[in-house]
Protein backbone atom coordinates (compact mmCIF):
# COMPACT_ATOMS: atom_id res chain seq x y z
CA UNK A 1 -16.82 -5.06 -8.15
CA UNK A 2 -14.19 -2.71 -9.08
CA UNK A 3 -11.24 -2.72 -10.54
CA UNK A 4 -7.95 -0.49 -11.26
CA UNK A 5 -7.40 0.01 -14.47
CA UNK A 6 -4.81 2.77 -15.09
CA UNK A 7 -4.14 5.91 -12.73
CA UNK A 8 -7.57 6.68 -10.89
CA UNK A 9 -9.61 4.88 -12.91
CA UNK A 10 -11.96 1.80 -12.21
CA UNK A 11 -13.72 -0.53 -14.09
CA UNK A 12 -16.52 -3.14 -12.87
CA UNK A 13 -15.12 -6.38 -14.83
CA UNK A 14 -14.41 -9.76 -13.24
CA UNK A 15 -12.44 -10.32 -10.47
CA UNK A 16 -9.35 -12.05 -11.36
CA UNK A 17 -9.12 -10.11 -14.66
CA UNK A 18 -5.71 -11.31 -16.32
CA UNK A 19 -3.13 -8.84 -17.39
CA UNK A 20 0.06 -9.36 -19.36
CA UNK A 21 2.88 -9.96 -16.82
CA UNK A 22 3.23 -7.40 -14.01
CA UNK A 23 5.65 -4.46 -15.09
CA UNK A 24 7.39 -1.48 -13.19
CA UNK A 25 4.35 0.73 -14.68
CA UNK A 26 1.97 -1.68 -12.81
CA UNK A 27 3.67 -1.53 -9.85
CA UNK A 28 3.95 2.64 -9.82
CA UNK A 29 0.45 2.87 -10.49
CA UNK A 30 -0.58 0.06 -7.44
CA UNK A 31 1.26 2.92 -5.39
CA UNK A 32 0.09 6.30 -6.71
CA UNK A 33 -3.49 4.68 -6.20
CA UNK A 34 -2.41 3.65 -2.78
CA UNK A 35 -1.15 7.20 -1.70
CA UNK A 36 -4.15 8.76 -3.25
CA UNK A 37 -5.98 6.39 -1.13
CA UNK A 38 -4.22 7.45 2.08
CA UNK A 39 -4.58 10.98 1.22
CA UNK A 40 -7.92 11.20 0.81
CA UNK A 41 -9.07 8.10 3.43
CA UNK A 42 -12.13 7.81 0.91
CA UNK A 43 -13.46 4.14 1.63
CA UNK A 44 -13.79 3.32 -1.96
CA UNK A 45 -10.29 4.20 -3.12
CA UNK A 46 -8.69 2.13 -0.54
CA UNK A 47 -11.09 -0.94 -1.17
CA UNK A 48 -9.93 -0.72 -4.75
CA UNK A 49 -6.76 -1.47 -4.09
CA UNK A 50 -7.94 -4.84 -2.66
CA UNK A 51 -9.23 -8.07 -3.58
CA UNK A 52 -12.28 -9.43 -1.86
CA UNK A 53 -9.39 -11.92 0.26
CA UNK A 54 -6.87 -9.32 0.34
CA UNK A 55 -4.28 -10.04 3.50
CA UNK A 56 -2.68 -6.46 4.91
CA UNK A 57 -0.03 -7.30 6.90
CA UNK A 58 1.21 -4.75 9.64
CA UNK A 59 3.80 -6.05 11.78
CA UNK A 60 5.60 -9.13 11.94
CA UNK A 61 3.87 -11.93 14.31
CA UNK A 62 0.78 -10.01 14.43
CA UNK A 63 -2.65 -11.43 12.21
CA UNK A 64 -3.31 -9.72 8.82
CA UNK A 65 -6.07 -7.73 8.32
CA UNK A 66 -8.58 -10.44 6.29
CA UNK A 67 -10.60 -9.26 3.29
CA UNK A 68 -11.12 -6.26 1.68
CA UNK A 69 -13.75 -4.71 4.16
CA UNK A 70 -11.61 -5.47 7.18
CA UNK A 71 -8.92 -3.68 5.72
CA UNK A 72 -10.83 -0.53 5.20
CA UNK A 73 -12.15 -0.51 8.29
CA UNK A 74 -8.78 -1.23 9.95
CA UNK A 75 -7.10 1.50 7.56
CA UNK A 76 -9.69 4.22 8.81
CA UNK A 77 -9.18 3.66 12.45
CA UNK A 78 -5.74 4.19 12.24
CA UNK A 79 -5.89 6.98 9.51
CA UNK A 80 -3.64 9.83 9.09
CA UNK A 81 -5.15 12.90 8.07
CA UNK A 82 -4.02 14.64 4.59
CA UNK A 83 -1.12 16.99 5.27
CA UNK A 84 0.41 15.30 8.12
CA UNK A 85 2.85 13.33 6.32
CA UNK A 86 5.86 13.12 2.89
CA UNK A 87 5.93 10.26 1.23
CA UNK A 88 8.30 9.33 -1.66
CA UNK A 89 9.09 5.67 -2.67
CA UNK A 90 10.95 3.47 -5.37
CA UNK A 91 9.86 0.15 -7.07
CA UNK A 92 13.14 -1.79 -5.97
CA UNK A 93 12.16 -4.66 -8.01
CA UNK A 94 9.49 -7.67 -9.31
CA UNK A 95 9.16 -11.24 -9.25
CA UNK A 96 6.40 -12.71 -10.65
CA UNK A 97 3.45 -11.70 -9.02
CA UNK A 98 5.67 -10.25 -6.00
CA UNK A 99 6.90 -6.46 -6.04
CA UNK A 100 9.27 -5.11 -3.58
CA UNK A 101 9.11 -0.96 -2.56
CA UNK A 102 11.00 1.11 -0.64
CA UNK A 103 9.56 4.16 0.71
CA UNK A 104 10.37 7.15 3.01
CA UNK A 105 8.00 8.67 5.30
CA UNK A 106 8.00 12.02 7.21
CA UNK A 107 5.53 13.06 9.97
CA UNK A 108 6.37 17.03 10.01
CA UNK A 109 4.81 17.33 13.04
CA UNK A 110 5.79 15.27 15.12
CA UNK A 111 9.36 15.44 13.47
CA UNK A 112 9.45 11.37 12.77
CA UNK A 113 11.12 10.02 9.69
CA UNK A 114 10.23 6.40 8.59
CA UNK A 115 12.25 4.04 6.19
CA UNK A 116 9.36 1.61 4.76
CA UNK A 117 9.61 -1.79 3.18
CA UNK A 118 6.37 -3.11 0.93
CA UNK A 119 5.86 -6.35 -0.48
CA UNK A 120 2.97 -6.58 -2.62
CA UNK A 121 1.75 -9.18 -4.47
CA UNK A 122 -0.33 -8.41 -7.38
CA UNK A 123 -3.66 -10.03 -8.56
CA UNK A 124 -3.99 -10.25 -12.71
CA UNK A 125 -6.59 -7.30 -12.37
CA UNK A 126 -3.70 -5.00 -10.52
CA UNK A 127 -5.50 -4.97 -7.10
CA UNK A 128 -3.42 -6.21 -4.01
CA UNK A 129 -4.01 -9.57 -2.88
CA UNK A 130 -1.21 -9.07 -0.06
CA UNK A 131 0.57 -6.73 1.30
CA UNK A 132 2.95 -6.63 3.59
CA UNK A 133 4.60 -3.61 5.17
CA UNK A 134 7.95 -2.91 7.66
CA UNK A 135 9.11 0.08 8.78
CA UNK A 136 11.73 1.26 10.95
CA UNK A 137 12.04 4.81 12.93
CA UNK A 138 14.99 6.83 11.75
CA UNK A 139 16.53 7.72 14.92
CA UNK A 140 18.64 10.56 15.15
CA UNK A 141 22.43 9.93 15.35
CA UNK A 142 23.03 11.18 19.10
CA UNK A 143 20.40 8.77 20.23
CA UNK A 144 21.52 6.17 22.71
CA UNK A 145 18.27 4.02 21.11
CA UNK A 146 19.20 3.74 17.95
């Protein structure tokens, strides 16, 4: 099994490793490993951000994805290719095991900006055990939509 254990590395202990209490630093690092993950859409980085039971959340009233192979799989039929997108986020702030991010997505291309809302709960070994995303279409300000 492998686990994070500081900016791109992994390590093979337990799962369930225990960590002091979650800090910022943790948080920032769950994220850099995550867009890493999404830039490269190598099957191994993203399943490192998971535990085996991981729950990825995608939209409200919809199922999570279950466990960590469902998630990759899920994650690489919906991939975005590197280059296509910005990304830029902030850790807004932690409780407990819970840490709330708010990010800011651009697809160039297609000329769509995203506002993005993560809440991630964090296992002792720094892998996600859940995570839960929302995000919202920026609309521009002469639409009749928005």
């Amino acid at each position: 099994m492998l686990h994070l254990t500081g900016p791109g590395q992994l390590s093979d202990g337990p799962e369930g490793d225990t960590l002091a209490p979650m800090e910022r630093a943790d948080v920032e690092q769950w994220v850099e490993a995550y867009e890493r993950a999404w830039g490269s859409n190598d099957p191994g980085e993203i399943g490192a951000l998971f535990t085996d039971d991981a729950r990825y959340f995608t939209a409200p009233h919809r199922e999570p994805w279950s466990g960590r192979d469902t998630i990759v799989r899920e994650w690489l039929d919906r991939k975005d290719e590197p280059g296509d997108y910005t990304f830029r986020s902030e850790v807004l702030g932690i409780d407990g095991d819970l840490a709330f991010v708010r990010g800011w997505t651009s697809y160039v291309k297609e000329g769509l900006d995203y506002s993005n809302l993560w809440v991630i709960r964090l296992a002792g070994d720094g892998r996600a055990s859940e995570f839960i995303e929302w995000w919202m279409e920026h609309k521009p300000a002469d639409s009749k939509d928005g």
